[in-house]
PDB file of N, CA and C in Angstrom:
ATOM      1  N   UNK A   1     175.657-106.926  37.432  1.00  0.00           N
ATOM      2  CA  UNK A   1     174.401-106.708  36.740  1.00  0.00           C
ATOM      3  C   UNK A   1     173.517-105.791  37.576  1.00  0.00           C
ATOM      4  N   UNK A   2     172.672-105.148  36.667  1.00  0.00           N
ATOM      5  CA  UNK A   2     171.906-104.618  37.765  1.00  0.00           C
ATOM      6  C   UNK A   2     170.282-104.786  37.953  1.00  0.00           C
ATOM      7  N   UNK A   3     169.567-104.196  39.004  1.00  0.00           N
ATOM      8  CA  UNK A   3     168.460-105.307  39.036  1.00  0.00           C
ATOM      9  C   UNK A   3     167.329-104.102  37.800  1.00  0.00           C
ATOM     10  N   UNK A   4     166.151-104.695  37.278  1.00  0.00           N
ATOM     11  CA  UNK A   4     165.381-103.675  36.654  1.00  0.00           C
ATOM     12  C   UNK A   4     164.041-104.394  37.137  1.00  0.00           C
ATOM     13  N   UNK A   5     163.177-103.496  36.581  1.00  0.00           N
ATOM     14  CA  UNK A   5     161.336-103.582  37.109  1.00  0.00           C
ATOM     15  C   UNK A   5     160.308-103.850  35.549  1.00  0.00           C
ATOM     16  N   UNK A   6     159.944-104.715  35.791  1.00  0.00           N
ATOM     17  CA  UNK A   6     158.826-104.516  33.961  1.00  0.00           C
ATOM     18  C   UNK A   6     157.532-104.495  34.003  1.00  0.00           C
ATOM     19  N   UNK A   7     156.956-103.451  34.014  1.00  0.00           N
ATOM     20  CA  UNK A   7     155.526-103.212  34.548  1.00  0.00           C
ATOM     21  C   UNK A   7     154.960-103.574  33.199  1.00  0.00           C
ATOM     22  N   UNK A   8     153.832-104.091  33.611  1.00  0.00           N
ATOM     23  CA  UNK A   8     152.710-104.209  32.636  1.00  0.00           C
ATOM     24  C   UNK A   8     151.390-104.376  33.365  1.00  0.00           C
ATOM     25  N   UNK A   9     150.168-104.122  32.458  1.00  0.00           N
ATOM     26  CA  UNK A   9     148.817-103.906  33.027  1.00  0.00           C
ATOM     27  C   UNK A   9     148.068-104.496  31.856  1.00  0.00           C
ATOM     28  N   UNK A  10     147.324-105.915  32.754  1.00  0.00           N
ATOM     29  CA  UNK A  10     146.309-106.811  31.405  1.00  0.00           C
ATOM     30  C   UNK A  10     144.891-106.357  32.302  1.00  0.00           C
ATOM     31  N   UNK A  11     144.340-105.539  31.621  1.00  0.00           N
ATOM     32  CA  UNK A  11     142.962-105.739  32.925  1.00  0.00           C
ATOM     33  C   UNK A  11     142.007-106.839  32.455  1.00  0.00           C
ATOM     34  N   UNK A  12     141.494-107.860  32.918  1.00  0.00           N
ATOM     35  CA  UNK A  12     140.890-109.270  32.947  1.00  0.00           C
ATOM     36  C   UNK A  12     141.921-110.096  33.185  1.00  0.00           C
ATOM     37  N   UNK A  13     142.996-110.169  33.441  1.00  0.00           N
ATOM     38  CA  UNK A  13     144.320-111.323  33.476  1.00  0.00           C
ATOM     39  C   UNK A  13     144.253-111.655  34.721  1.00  0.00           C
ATOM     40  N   UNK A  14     144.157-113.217  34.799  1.00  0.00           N
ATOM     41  CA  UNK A  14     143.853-114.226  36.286  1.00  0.00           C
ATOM     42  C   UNK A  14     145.528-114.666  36.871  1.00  0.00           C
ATOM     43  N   UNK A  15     145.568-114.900  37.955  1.00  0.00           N
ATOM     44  CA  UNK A  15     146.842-115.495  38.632  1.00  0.00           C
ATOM     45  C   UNK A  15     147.224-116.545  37.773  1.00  0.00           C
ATOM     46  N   UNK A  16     146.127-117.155  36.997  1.00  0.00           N
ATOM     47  CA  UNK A  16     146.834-118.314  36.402  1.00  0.00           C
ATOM     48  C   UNK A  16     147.749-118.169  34.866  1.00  0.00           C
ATOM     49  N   UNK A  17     147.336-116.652  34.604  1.00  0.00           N
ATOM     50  CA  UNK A  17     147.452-116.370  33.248  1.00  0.00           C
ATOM     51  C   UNK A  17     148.811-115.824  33.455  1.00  0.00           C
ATOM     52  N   UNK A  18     148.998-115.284  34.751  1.00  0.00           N
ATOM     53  CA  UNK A  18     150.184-114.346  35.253  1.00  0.00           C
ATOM     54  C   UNK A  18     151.194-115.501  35.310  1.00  0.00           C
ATOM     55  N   UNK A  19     151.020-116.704  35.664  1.00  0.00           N
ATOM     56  CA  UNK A  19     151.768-117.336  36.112  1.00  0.00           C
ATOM     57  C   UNK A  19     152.497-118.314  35.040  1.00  0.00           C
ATOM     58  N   UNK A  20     151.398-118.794  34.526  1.00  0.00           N
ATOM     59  CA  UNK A  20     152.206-118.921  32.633  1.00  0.00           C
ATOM     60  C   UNK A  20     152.830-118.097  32.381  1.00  0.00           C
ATOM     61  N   UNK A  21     152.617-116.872  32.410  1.00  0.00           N
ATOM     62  CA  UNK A  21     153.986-115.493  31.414  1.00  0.00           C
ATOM     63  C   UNK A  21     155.006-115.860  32.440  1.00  0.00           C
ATOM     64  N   UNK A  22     154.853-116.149  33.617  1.00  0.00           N
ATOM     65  CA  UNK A  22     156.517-116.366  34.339  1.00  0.00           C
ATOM     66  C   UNK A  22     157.133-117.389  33.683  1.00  0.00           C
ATOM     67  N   UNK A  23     156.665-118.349  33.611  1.00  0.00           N
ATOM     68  CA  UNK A  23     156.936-120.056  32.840  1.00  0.00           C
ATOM     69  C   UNK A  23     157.793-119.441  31.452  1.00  0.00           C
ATOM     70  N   UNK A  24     157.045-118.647  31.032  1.00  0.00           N
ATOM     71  CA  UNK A  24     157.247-118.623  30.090  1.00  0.00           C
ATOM     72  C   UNK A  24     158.418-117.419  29.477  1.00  0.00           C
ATOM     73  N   UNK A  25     158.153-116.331  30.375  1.00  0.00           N
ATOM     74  CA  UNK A  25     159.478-115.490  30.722  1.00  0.00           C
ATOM     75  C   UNK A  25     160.875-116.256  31.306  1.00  0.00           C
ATOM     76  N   UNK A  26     160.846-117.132  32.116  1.00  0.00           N
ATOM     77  CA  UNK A  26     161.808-117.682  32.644  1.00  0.00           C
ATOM     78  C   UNK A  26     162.565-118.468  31.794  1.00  0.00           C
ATOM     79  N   UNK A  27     162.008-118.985  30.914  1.00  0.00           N
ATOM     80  CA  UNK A  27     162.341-120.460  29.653  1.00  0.00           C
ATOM     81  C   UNK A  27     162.937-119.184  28.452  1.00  0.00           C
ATOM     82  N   UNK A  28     162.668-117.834  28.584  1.00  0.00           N
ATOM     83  CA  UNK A  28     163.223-117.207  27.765  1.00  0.00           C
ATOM     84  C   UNK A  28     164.406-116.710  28.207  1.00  0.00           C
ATOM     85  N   UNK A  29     164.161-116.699  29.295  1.00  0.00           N
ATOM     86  CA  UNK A  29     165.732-115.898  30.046  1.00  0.00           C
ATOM     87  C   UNK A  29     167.168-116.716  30.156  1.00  0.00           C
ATOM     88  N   UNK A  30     166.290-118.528  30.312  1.00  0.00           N
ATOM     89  CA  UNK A  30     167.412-119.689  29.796  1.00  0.00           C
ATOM     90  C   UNK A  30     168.016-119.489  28.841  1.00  0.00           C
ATOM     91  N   UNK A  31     167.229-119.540  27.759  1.00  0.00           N
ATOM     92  CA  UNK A  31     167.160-119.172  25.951  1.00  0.00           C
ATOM     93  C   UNK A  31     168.555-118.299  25.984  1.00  0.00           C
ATOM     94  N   UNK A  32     168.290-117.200  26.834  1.00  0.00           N
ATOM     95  CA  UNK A  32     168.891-116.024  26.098  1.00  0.00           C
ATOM     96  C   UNK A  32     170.132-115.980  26.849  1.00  0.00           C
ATOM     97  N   UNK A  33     170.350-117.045  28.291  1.00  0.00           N
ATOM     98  CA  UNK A  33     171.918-117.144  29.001  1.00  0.00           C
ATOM     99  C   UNK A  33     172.345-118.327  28.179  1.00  0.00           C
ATOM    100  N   UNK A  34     171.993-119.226  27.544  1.00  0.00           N
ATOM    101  CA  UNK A  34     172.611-120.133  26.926  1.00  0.00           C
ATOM    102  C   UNK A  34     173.052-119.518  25.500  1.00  0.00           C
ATOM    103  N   UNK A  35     172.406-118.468  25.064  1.00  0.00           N
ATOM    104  CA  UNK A  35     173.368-117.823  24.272  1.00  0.00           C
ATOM    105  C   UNK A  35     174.545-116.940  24.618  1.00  0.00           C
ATOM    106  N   UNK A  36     174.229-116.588  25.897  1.00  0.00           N
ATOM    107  CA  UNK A  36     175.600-115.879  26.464  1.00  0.00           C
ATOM    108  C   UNK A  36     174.970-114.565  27.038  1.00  0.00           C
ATOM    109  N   UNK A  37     174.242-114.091  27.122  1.00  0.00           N
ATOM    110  CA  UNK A  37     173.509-113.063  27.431  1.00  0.00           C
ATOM    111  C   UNK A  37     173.231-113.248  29.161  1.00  0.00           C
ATOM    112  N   UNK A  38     173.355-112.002  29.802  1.00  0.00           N
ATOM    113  CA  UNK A  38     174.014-111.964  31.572  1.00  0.00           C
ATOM    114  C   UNK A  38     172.519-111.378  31.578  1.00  0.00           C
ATOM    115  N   UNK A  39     171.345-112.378  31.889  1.00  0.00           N
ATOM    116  CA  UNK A  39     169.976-111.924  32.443  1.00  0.00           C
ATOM    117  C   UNK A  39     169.694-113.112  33.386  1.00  0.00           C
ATOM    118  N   UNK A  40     168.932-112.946  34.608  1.00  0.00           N
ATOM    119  CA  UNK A  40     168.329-113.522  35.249  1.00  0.00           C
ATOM    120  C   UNK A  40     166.628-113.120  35.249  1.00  0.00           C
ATOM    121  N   UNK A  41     165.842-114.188  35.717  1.00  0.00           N
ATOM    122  CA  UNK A  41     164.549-114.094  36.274  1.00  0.00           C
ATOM    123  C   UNK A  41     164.519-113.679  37.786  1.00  0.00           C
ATOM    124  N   UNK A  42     164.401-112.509  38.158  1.00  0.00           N
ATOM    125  CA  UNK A  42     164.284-112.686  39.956  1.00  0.00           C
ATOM    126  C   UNK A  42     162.684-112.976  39.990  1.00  0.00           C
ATOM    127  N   UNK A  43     161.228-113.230  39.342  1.00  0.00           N
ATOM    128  CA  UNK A  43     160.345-113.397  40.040  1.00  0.00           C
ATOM    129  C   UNK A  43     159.381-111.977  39.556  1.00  0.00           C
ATOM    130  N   UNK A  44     157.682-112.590  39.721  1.00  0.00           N
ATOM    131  CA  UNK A  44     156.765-111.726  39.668  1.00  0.00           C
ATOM    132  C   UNK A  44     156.116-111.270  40.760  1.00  0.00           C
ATOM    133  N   UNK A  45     155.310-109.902  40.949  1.00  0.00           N
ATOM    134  CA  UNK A  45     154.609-109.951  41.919  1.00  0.00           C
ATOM    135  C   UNK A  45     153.065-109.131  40.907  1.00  0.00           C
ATOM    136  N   UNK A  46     151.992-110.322  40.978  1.00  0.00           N
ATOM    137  CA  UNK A  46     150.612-109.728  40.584  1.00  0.00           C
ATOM    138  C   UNK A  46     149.879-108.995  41.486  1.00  0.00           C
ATOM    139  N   UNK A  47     149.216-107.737  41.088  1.00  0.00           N
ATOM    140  CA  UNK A  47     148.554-106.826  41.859  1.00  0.00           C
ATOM    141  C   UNK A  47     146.982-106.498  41.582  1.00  0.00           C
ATOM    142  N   UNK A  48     146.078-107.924  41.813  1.00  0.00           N
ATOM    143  CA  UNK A  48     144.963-108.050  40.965  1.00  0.00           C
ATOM    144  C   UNK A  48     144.013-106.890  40.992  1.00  0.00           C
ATOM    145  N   UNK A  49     144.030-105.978  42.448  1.00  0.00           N
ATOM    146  CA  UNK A  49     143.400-104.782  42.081  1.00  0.00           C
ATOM    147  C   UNK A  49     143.948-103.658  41.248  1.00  0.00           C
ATOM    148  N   UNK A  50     144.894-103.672  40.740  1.00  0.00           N
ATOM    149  CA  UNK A  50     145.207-102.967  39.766  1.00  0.00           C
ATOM    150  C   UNK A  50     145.329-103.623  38.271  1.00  0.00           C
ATOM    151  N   UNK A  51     145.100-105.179  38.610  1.00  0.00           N
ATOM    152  CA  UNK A  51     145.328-105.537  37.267  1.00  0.00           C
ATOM    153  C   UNK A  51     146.862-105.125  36.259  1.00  0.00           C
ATOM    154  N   UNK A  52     148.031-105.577  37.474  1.00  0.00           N
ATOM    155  CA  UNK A  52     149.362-104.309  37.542  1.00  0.00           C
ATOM    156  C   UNK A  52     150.278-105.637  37.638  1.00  0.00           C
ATOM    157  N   UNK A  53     151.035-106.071  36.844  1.00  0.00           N
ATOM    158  CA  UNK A  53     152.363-107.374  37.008  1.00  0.00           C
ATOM    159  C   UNK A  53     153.659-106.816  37.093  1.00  0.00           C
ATOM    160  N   UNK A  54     154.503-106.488  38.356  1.00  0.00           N
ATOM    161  CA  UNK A  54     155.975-106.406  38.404  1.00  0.00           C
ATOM    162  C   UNK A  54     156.557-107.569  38.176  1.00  0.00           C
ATOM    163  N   UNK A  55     157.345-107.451  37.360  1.00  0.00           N
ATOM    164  CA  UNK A  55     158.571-108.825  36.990  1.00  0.00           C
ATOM    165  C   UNK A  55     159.726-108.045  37.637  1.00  0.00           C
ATOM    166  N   UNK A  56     160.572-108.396  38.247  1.00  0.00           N
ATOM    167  CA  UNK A  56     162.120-108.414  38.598  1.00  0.00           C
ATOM    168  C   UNK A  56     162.828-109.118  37.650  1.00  0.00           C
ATOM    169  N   UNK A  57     164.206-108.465  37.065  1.00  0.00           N
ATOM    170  CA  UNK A  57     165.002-109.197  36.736  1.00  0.00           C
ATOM    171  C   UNK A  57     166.671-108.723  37.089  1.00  0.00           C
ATOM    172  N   UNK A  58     167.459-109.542  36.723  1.00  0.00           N
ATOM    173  CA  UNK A  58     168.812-109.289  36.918  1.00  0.00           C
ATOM    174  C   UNK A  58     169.297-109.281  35.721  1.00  0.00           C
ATOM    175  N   UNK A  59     169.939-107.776  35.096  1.00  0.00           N
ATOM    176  CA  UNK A  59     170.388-107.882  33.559  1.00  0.00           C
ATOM    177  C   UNK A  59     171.523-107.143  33.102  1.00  0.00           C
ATOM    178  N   UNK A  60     172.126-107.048  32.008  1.00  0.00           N
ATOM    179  CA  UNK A  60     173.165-105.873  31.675  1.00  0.00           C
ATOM    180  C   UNK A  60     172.766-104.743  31.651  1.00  0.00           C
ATOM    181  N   UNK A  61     171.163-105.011  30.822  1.00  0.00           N
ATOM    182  CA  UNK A  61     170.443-103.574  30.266  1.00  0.00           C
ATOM    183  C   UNK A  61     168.970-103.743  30.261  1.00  0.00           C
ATOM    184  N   UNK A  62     168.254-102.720  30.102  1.00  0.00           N
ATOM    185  CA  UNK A  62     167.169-102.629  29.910  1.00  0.00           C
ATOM    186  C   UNK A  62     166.363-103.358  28.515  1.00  0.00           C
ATOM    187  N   UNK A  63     167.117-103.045  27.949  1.00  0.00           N
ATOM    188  CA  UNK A  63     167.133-103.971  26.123  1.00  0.00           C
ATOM    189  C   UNK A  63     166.908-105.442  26.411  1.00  0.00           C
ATOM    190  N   UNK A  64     167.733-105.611  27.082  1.00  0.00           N
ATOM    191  CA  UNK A  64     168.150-107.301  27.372  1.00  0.00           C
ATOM    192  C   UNK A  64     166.224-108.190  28.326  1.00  0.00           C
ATOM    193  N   UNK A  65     166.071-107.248  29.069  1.00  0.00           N
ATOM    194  CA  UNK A  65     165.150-107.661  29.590  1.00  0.00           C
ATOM    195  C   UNK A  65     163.789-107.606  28.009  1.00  0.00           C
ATOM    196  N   UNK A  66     163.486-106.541  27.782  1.00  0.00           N
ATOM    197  CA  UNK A  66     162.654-106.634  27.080  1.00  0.00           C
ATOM    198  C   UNK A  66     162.492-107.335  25.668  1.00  0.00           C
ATOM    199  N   UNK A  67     163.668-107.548  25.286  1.00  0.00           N
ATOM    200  CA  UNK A  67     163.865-109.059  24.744  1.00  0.00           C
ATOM    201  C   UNK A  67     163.617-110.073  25.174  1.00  0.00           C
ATOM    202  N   UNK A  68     163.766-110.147  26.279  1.00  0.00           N
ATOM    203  CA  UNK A  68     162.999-111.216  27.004  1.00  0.00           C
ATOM    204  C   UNK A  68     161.589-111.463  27.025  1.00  0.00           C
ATOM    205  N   UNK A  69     160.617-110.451  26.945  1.00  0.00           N
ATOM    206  CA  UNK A  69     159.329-110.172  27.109  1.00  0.00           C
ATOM    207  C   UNK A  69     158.886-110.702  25.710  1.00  0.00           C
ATOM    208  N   UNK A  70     159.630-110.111  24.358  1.00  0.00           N
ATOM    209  CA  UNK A  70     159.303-110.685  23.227  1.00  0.00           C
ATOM    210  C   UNK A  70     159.539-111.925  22.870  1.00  0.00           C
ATOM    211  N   UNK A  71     160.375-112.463  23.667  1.00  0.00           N
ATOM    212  CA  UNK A  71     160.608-114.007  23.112  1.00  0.00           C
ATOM    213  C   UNK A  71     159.433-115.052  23.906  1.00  0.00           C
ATOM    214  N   UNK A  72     159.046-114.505  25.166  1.00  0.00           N
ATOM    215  CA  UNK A  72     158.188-115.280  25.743  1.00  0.00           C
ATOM    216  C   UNK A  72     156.880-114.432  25.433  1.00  0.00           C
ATOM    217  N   UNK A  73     156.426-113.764  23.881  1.00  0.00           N
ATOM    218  CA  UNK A  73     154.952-113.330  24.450  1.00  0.00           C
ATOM    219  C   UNK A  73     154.577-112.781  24.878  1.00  0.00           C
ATOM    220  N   UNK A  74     155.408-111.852  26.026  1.00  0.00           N
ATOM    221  CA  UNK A  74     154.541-111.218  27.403  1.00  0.00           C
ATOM    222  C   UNK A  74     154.629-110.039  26.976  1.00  0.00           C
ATOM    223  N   UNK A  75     153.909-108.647  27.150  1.00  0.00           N
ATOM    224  CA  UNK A  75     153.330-107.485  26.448  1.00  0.00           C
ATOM    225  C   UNK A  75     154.266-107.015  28.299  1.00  0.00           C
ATOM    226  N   UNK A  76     155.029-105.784  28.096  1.00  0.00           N
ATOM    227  CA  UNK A  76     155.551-104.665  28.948  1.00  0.00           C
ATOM    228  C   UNK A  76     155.611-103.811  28.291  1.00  0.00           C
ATOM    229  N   UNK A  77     154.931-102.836  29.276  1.00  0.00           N
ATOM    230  CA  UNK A  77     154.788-101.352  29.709  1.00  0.00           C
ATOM    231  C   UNK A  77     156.250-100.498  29.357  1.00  0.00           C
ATOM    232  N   UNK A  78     156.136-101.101  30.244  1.00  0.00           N
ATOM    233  CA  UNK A  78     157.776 -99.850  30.409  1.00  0.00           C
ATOM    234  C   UNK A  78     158.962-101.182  31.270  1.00  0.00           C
ATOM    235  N   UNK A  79     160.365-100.885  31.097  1.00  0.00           N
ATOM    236  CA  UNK A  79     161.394-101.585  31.925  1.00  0.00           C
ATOM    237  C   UNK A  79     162.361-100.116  32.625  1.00  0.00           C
ATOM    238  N   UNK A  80     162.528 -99.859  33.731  1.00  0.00           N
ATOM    239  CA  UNK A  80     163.163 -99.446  34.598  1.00  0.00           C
ATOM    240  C   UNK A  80     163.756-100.125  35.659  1.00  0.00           C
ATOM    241  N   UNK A  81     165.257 -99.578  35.759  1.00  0.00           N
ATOM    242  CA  UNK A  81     166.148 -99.826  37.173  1.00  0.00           C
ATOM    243  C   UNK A  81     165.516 -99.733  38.482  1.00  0.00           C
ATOM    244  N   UNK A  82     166.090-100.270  39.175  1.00  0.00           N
ATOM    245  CA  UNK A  82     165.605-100.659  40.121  1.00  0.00           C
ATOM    246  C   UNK A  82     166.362-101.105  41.407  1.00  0.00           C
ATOM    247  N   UNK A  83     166.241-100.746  42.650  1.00  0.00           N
ATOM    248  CA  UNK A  83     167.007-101.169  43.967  1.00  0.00           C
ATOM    249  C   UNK A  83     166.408-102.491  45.099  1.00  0.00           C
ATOM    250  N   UNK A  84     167.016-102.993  45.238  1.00  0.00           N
ATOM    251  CA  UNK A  84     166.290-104.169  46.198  1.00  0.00           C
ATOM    252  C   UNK A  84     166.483-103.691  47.442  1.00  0.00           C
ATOM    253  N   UNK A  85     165.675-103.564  48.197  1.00  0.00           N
ATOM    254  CA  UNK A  85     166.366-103.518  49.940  1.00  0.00           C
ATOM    255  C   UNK A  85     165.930-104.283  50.813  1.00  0.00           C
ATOM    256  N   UNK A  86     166.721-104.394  52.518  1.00  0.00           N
ATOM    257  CA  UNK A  86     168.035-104.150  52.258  1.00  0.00           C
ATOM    258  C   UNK A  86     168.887-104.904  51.117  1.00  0.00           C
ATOM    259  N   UNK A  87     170.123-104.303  50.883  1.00  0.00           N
ATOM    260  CA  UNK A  87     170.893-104.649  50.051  1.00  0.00           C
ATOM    261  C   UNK A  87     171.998-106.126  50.457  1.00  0.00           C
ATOM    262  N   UNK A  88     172.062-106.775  49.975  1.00  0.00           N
ATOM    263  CA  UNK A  88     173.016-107.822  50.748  1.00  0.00           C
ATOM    264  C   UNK A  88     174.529-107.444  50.174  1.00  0.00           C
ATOM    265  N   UNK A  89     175.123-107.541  51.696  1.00  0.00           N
ATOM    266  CA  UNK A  89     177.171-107.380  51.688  1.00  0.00           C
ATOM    267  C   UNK A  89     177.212-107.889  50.455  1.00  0.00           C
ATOM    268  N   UNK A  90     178.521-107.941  49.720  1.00  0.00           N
ATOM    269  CA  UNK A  90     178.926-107.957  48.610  1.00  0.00           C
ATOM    270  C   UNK A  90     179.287-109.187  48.655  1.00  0.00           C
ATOM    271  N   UNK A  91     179.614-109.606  49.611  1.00  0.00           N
ATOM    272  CA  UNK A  91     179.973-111.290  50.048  1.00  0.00           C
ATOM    273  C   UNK A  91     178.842-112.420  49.774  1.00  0.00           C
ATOM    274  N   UNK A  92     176.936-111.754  50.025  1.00  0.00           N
ATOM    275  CA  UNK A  92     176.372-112.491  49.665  1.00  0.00           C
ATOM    276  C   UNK A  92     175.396-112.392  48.612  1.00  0.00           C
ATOM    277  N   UNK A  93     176.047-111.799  47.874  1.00  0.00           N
ATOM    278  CA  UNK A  93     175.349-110.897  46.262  1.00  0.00           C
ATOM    279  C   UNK A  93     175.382-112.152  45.391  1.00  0.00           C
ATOM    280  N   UNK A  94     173.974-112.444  44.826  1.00  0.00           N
ATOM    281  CA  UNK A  94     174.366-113.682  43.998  1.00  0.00           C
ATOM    282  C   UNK A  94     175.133-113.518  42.904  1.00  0.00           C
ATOM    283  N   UNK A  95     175.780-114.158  41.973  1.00  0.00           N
ATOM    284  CA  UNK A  95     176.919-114.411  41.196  1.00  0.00           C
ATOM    285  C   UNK A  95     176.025-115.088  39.975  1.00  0.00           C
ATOM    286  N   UNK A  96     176.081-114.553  39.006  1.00  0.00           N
ATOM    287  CA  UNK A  96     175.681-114.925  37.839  1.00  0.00           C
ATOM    288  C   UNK A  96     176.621-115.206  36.387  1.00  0.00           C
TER     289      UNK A  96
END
């Protein structure tokens, strides 16, 4: 899988509001591996002076993620690929 980025920008949106759309992104990403669909949640990072939310995820496609966004509610910008670094050996690459 590979990893992607889902930017979005709420300007007035609190840590707490950010943190429900994870709840709530994550319970979609269950949703959508219990149908068979190869997505993970890797996690948000909020950027309150920009009023700026990166989501990480682990997916087949770009599609796949932003399906995700619609099933939980959450409004994205744009979804782009993305590299983690460093990279971990292939030995300790998680397995999905």
């Amino acid at each position: 899988m590979l990893e992607y980025l889902a930017e979005r920008y709420e300007p007035g949106v609190t840590g707490d509001q950010i943190e429900a759309e994870a709840v709530r992104l994550a319970a979609a990403v269950r949703k959508l591996r219990t149908e068979g669909h190869p997505i993970e949640f890797l996690g948000s990072t909020f950027v309150p002076g920009d009023e700026a939310t990166l989501s990480r995820f682990a997916s087949s496609s770009a599609e796949l993620v932003e399906t995700a966004h619609r099933l939980a509610s959450v409004p994205v910008e744009r979804v782009v690929e993305a590299l983690s670094l460093p990279r971990k050996p292939a030995g300790q690459r998680r397995e999905t």
